[in-house]
C-alpha atoms as a PDB file:
ATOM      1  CA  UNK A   1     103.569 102.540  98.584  1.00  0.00           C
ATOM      2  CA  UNK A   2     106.031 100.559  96.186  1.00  0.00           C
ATOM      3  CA  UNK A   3     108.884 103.067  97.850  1.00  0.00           C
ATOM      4  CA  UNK A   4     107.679 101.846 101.024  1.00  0.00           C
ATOM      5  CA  UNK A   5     107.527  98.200 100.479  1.00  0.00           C
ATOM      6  CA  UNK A   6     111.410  98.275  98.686  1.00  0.00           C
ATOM      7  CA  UNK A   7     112.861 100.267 101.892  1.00  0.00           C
ATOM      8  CA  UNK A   8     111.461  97.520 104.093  1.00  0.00           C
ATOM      9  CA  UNK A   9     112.011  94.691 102.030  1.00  0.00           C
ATOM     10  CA  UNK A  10     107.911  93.584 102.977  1.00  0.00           C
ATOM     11  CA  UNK A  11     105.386  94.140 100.494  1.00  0.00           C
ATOM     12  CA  UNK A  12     103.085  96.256 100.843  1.00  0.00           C
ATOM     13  CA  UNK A  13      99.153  95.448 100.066  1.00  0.00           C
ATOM     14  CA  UNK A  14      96.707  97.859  99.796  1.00  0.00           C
ATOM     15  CA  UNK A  15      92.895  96.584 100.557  1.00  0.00           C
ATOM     16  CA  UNK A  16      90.467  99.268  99.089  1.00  0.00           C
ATOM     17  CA  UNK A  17      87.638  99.390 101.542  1.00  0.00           C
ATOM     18  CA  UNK A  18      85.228 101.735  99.691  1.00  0.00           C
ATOM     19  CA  UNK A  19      81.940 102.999 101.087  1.00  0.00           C
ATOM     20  CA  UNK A  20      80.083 105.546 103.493  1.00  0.00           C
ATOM     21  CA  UNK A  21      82.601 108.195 102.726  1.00  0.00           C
ATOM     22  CA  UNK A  22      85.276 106.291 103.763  1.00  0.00           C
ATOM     23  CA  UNK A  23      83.831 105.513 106.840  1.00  0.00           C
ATOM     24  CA  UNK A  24      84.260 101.307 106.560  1.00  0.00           C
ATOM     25  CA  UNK A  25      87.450 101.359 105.710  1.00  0.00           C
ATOM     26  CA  UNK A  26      88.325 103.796 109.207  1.00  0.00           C
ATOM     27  CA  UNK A  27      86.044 101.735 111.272  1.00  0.00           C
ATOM     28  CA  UNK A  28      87.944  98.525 110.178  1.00  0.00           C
ATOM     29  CA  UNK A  29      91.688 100.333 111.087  1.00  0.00           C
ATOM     30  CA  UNK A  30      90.567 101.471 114.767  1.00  0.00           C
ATOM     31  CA  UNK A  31      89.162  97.981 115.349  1.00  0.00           C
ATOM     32  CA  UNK A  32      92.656  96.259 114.293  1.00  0.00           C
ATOM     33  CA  UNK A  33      95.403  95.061 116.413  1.00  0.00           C
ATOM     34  CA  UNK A  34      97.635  98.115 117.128  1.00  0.00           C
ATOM     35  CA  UNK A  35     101.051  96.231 115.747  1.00  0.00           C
ATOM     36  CA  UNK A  36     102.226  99.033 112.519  1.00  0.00           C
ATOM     37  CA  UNK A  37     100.884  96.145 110.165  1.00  0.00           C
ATOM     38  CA  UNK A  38      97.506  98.110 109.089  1.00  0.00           C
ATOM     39  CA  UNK A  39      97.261 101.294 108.067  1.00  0.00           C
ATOM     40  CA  UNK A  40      94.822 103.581 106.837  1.00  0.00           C
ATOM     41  CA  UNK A  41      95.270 106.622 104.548  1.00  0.00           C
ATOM     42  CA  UNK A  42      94.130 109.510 106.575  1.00  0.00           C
ATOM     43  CA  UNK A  43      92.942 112.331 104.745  1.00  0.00           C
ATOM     44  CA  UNK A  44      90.994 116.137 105.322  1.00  0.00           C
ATOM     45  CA  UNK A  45      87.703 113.727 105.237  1.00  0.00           C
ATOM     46  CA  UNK A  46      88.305 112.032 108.626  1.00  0.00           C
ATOM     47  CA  UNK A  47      87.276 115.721 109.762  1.00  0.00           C
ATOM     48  CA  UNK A  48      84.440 116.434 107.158  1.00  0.00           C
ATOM     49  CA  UNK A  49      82.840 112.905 108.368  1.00  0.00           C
ATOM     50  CA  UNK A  50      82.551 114.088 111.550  1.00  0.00           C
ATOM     51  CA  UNK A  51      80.850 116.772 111.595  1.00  0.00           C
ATOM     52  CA  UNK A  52      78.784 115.043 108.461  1.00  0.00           C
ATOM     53  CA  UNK A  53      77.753 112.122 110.865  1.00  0.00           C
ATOM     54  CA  UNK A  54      76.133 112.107 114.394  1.00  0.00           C
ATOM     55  CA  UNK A  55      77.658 108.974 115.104  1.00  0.00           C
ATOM     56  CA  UNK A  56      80.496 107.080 113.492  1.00  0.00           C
ATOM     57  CA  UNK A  57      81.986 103.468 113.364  1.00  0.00           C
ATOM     58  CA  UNK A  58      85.097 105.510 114.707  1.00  0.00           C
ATOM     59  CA  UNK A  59      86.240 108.042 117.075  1.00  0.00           C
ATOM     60  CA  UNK A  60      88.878 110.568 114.971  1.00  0.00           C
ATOM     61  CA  UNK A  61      90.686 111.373 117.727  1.00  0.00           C
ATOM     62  CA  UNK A  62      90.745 108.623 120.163  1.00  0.00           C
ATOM     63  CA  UNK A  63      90.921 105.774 118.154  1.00  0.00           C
ATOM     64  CA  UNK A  64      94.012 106.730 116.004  1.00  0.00           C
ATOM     65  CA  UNK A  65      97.810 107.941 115.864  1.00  0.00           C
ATOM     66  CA  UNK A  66      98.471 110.187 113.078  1.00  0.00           C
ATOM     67  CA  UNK A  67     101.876 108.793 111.504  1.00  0.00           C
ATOM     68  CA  UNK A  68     102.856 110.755 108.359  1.00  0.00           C
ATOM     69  CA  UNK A  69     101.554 113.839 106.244  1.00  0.00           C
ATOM     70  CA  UNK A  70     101.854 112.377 102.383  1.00  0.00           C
ATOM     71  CA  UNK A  71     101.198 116.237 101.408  1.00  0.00           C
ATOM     72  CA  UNK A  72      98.789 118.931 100.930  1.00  0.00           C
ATOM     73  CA  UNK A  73      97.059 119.847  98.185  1.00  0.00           C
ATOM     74  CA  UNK A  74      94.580 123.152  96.917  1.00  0.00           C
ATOM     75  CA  UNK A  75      91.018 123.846  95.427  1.00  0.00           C
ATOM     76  CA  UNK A  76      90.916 125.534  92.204  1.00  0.00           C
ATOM     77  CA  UNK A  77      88.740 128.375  91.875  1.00  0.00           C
ATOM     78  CA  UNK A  78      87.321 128.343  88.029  1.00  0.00           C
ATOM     79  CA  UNK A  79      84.051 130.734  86.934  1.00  0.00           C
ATOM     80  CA  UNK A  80      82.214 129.581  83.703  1.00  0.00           C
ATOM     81  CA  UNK A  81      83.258 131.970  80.919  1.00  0.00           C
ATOM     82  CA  UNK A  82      79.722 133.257  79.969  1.00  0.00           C
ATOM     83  CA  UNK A  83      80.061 134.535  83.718  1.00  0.00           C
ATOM     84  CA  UNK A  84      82.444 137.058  82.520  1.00  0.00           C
ATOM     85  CA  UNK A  85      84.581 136.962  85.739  1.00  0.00           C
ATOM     86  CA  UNK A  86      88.297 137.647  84.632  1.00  0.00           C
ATOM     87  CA  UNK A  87      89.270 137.538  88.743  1.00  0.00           C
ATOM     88  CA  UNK A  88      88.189 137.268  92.165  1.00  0.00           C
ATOM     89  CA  UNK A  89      87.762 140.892  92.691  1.00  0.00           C
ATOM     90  CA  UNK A  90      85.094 140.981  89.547  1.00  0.00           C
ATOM     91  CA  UNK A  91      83.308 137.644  90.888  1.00  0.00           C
ATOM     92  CA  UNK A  92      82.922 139.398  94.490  1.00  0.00           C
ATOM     93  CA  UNK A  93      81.658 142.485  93.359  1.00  0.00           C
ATOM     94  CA  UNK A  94      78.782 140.932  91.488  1.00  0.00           C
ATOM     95  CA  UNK A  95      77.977 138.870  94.573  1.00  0.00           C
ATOM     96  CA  UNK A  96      77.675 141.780  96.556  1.00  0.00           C
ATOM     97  CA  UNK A  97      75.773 143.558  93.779  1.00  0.00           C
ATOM     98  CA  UNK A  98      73.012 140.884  93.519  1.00  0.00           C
ATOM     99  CA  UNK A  99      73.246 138.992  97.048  1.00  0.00           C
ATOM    100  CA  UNK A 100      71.473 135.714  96.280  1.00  0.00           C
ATOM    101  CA  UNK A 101      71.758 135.536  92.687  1.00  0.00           C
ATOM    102  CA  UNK A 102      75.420 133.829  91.919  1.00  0.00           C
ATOM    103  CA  UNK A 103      75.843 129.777  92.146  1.00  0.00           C
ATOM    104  CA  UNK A 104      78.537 127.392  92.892  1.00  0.00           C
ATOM    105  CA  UNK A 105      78.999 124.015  92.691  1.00  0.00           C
ATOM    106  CA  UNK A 106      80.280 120.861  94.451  1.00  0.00           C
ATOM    107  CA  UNK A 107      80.975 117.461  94.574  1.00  0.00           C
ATOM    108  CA  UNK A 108      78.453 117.303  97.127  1.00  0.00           C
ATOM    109  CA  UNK A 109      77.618 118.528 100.904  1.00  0.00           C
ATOM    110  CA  UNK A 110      81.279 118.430 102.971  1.00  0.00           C
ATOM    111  CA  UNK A 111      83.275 118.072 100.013  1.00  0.00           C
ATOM    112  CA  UNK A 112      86.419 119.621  99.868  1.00  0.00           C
ATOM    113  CA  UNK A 113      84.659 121.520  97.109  1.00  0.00           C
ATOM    114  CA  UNK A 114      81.833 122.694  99.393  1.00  0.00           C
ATOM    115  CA  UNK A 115      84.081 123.631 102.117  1.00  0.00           C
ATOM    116  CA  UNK A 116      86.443 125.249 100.433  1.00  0.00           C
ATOM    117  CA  UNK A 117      83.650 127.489  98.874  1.00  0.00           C
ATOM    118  CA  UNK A 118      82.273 128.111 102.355  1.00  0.00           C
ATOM    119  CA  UNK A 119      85.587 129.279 103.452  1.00  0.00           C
ATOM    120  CA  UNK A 120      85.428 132.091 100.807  1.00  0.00           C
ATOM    121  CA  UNK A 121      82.203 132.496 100.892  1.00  0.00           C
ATOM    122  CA  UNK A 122      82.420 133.915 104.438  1.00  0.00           C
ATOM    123  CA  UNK A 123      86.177 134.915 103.923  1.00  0.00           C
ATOM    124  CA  UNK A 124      84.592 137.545 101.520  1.00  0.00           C
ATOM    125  CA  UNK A 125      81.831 137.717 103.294  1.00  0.00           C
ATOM    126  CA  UNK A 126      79.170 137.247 100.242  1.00  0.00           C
ATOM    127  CA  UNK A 127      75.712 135.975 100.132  1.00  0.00           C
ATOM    128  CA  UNK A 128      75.905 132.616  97.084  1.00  0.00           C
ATOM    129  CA  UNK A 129      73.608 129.676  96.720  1.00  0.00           C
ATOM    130  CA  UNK A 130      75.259 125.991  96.953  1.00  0.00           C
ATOM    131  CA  UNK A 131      74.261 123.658  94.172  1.00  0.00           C
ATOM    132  CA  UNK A 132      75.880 120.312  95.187  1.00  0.00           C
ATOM    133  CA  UNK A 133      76.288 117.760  92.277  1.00  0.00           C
ATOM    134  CA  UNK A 134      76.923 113.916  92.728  1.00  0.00           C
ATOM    135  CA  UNK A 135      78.940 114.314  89.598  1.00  0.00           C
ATOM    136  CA  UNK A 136      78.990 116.576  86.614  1.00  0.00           C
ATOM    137  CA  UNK A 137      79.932 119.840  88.453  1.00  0.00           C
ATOM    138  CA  UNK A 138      82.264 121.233  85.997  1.00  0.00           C
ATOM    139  CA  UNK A 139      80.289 120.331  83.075  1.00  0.00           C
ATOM    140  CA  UNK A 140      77.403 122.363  84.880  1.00  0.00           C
ATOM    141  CA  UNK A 141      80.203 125.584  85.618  1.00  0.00           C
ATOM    142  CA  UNK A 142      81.727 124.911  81.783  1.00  0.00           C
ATOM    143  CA  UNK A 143      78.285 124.830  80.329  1.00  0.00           C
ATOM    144  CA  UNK A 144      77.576 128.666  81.944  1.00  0.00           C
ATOM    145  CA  UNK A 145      74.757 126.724  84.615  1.00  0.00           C
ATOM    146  CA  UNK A 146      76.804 127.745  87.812  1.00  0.00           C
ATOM    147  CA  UNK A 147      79.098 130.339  87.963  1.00  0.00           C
ATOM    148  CA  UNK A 148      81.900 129.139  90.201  1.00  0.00           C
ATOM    149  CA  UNK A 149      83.355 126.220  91.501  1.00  0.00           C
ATOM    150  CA  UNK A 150      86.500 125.335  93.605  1.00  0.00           C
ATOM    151  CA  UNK A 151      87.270 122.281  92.470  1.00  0.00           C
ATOM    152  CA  UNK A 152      90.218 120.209  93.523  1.00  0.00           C
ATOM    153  CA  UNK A 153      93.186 120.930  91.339  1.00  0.00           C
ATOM    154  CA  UNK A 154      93.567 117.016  90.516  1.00  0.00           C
ATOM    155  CA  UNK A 155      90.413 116.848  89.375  1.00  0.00           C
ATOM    156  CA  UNK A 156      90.391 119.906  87.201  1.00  0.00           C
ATOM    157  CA  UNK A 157      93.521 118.757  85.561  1.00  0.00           C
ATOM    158  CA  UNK A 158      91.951 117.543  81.951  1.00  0.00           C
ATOM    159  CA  UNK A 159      89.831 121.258  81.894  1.00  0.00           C
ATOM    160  CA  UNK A 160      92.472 123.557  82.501  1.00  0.00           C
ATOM    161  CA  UNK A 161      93.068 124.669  79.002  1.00  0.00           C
ATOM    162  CA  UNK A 162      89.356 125.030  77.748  1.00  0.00           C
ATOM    163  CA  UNK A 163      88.562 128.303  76.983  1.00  0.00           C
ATOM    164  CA  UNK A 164      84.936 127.898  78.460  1.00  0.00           C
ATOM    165  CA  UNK A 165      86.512 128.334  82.331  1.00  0.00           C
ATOM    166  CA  UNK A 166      88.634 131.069  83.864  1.00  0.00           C
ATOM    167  CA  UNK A 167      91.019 130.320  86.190  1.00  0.00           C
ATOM    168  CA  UNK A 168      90.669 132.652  89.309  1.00  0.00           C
ATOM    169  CA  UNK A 169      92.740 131.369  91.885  1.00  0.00           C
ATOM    170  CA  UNK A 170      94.116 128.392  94.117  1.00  0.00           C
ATOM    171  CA  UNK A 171      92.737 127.794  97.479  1.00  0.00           C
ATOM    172  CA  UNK A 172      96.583 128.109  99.113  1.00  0.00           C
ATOM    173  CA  UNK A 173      98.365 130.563 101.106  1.00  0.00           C
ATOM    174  CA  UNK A 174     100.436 130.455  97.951  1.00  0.00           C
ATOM    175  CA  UNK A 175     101.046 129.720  94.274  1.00  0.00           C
ATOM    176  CA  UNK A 176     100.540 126.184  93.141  1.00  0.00           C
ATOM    177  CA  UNK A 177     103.808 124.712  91.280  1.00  0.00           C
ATOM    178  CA  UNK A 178     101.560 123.284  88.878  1.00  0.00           C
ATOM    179  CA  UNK A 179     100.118 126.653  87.980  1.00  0.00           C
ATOM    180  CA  UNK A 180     102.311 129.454  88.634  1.00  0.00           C
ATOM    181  CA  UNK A 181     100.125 132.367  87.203  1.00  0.00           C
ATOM    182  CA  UNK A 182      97.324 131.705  89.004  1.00  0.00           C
ATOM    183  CA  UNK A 183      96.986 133.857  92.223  1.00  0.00           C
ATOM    184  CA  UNK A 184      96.366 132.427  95.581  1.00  0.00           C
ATOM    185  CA  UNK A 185      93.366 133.181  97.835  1.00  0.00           C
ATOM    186  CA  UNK A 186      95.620 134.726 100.738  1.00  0.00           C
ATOM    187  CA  UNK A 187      97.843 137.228  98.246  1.00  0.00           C
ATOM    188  CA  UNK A 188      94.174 138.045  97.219  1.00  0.00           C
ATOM    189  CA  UNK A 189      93.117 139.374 100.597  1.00  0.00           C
ATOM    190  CA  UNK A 190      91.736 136.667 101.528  1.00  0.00           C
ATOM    191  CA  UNK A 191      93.865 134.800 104.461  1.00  0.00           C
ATOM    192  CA  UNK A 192      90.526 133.005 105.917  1.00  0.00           C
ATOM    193  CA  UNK A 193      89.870 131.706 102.948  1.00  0.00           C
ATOM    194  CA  UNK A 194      92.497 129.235 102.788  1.00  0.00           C
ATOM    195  CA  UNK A 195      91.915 125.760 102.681  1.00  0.00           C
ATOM    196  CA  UNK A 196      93.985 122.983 101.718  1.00  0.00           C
ATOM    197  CA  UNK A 197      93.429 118.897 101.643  1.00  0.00           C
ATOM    198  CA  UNK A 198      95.638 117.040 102.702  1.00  0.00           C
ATOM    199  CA  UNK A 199      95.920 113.134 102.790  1.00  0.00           C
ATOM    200  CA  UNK A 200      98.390 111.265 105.206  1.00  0.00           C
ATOM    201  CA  UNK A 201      98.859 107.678 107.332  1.00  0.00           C
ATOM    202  CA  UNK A 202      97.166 107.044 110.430  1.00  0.00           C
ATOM    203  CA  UNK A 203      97.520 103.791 112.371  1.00  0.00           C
ATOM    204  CA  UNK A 204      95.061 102.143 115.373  1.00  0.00           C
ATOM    205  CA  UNK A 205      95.359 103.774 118.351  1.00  0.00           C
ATOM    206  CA  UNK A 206      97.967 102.330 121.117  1.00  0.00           C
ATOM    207  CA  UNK A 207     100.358 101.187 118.772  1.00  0.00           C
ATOM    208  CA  UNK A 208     103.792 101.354 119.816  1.00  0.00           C
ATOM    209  CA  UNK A 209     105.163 104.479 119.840  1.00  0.00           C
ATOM    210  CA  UNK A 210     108.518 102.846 118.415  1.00  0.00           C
ATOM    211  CA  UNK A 211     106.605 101.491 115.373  1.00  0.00           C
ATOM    212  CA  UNK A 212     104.930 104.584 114.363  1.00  0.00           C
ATOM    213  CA  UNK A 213     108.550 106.651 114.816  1.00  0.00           C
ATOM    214  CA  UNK A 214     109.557 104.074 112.539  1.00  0.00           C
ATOM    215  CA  UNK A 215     106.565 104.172 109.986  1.00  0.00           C
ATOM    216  CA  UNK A 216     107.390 107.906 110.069  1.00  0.00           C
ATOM    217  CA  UNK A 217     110.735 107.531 109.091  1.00  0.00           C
ATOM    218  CA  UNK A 218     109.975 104.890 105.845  1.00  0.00           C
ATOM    219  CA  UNK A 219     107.594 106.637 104.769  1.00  0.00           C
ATOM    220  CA  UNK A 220     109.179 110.122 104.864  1.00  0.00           C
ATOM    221  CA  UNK A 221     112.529 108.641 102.879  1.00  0.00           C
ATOM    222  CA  UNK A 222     109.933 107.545 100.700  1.00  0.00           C
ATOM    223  CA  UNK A 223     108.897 110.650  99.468  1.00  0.00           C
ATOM    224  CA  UNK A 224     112.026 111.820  99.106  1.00  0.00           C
ATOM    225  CA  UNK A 225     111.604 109.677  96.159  1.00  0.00           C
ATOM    226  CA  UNK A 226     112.688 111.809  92.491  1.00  0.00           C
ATOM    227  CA  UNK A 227     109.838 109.605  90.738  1.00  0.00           C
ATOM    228  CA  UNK A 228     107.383 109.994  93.691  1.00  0.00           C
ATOM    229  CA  UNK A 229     107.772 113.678  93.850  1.00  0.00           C
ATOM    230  CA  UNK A 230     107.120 114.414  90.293  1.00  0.00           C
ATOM    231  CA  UNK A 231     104.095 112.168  90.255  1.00  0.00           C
ATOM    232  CA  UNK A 232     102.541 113.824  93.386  1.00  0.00           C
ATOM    233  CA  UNK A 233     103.310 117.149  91.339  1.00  0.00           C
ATOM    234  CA  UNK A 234     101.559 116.249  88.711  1.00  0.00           C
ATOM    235  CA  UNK A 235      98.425 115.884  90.821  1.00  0.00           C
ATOM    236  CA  UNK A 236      98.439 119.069  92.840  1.00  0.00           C
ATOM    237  CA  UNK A 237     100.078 117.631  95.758  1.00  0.00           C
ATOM    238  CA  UNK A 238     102.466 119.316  97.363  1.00  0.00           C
ATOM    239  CA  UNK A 239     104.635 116.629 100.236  1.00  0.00           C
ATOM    240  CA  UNK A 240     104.907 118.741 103.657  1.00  0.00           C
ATOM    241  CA  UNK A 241     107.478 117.221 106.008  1.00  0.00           C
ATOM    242  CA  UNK A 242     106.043 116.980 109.770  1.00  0.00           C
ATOM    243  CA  UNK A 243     107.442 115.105 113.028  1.00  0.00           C
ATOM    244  CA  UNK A 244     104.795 113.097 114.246  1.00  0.00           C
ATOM    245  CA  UNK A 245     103.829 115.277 117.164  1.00  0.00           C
ATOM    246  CA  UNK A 246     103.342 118.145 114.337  1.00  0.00           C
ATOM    247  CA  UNK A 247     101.055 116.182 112.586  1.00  0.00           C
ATOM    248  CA  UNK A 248      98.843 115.183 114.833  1.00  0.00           C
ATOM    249  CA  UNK A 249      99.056 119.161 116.121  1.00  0.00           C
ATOM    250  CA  UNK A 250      98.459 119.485 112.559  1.00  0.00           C
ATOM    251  CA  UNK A 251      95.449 116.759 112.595  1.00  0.00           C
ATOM    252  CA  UNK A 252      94.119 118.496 115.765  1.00  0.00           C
ATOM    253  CA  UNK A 253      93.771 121.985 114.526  1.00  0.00           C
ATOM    254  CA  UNK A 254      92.128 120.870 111.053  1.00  0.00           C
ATOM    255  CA  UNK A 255      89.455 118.838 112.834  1.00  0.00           C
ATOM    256  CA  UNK A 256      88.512 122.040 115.015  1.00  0.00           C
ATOM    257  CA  UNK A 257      88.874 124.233 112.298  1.00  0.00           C
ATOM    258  CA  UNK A 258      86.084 122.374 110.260  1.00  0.00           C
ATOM    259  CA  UNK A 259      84.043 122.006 113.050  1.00  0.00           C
ATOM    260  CA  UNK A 260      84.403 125.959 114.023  1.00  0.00           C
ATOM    261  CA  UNK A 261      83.205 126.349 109.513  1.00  0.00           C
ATOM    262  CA  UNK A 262      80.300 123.838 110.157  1.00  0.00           C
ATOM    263  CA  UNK A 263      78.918 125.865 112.565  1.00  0.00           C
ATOM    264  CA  UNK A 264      79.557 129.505 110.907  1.00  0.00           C
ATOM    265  CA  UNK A 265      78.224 128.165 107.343  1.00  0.00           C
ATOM    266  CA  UNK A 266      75.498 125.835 108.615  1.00  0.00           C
ATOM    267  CA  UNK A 267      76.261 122.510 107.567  1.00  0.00           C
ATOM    268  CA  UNK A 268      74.011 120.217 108.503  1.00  0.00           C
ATOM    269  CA  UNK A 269      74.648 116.719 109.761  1.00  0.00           C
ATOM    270  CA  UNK A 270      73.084 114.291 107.053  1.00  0.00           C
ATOM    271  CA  UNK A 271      72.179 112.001 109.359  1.00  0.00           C
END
């Protein structure tokens, strides 16, 4: 937010309000004063925690104004070595040979990892077990214990030259920047199986529409930003320009889309 803060000549101070899957730190942004002075970073999890939770300090919809899309960014799709799996075609075959039999991992039930997986998994339309992991996952795929996992492309940044994981493709309806040889999901074959997280700024609901035009505008001139770019490249993230009626179209559609996956791969509220 440093861009941010030098456009508007106010700093800028971010509050970390960690806990219940993000779930505090939402519940404290719809209960504030609607006046463009809090913010929340909005993310693909607002729509995982919904379907996740029964009941929430927060209403998704209602109780927010999407502002800005920071960018979007894919899951990686590695298989352990010992798996043998050179590509996607190889790893679908098998599953379909021994329905059942192959595993893949994740950072835990609604993940991005788990949903993305789910989204192939009935993209393809093979039968896998889910092994969720509160940590460790790609130790457990590197160490030939699972055989897959889609793992966000941030997060697989320090393994992607090990020689105990292929690389089978990006989660994207195209090529990552960061990883140009890799082939996406929907060149694949696989168009259903795209999924993409993306992270953004939301504000309470009712705040001026005037404010959040202007929020919009900062924040997009922003990342526009040479040094801001380059650093979001480096992590997979890919900025996406969007009015704010498109993003909250955007918003919309991504919260009923991973409902609508919920129901077709049976995930279960967890409480």
């Amino acid at each position: 937010m440093d861009q941010v803060s030098q456009i508007i000549g106010q700093p800028v101070v971010i509050e970390m309000r960690p806990g219940a899957g993000g779930s505090i730190g939402f519940g404290f942004v719809a209960k504030s004063e609607p006046d463009g002075y809090t913010l929340v970073t909005s993310s693909s999890s607002m729509a995982t925690e919904s379907v996740l939770h029964k009941t929430l300090p927060y209403d998704p919809v209602h109780d927010f104004v999407p502002v800005v899309l920071i960018g979007t960014s894919p899951n990686l799709l590695v298989a352990s070595a010992k798996s043998g799996f050179k590509t996607v075609a190889e790893l679908v075959a098998a599953a379909k040979a021994k329905p059942g039999t192959l595993t893949f991992a994740s950072a835990g039930i609604g993940s991005s990892s788990h949903m993305a997986a789910e989204r192939f998994r009935l993209a393809a339309n093979i039968d896998v077990r889910h092994v969720p992991f509160r940590e460790g996952g790609l130790m457990q795929v590197m160490g030939g214990n699972i055989d897959f996992y889609f793992i966000p492309l941030a997060a697989a940044a320090s393994a992607l030259g090990s020689d105990k994981l292929s690389l089978l493709a990006v989660s994207s309806p195209k090529r990552a920047a960061l990883l140009p040889n890799v082939p996406s999901v929907a060149e694949l074959g696989y168009p259903d199986a795209v999924f993409r997280f993306w992270n953004g700024i939301s504000v309470p609901a009712k705040t001026p529409r005037d404010i959040v035009k202007k929020l919009h505008d900062v924040t997009e001139t922003a990342l526009k930003d040479s040094a801001l770019r380059e650093k979001l490249a480096k992590l997979g993230v890919e900025p996406a320009q969007m009015s704010v009626e498109e993003f909250d179209k955007f918003f919309r559609d991504d919260l009923n889309a991973t409902v609508e996956l919920a129901k077709k791969a049976d995930v279960k509220p967890l409480d």
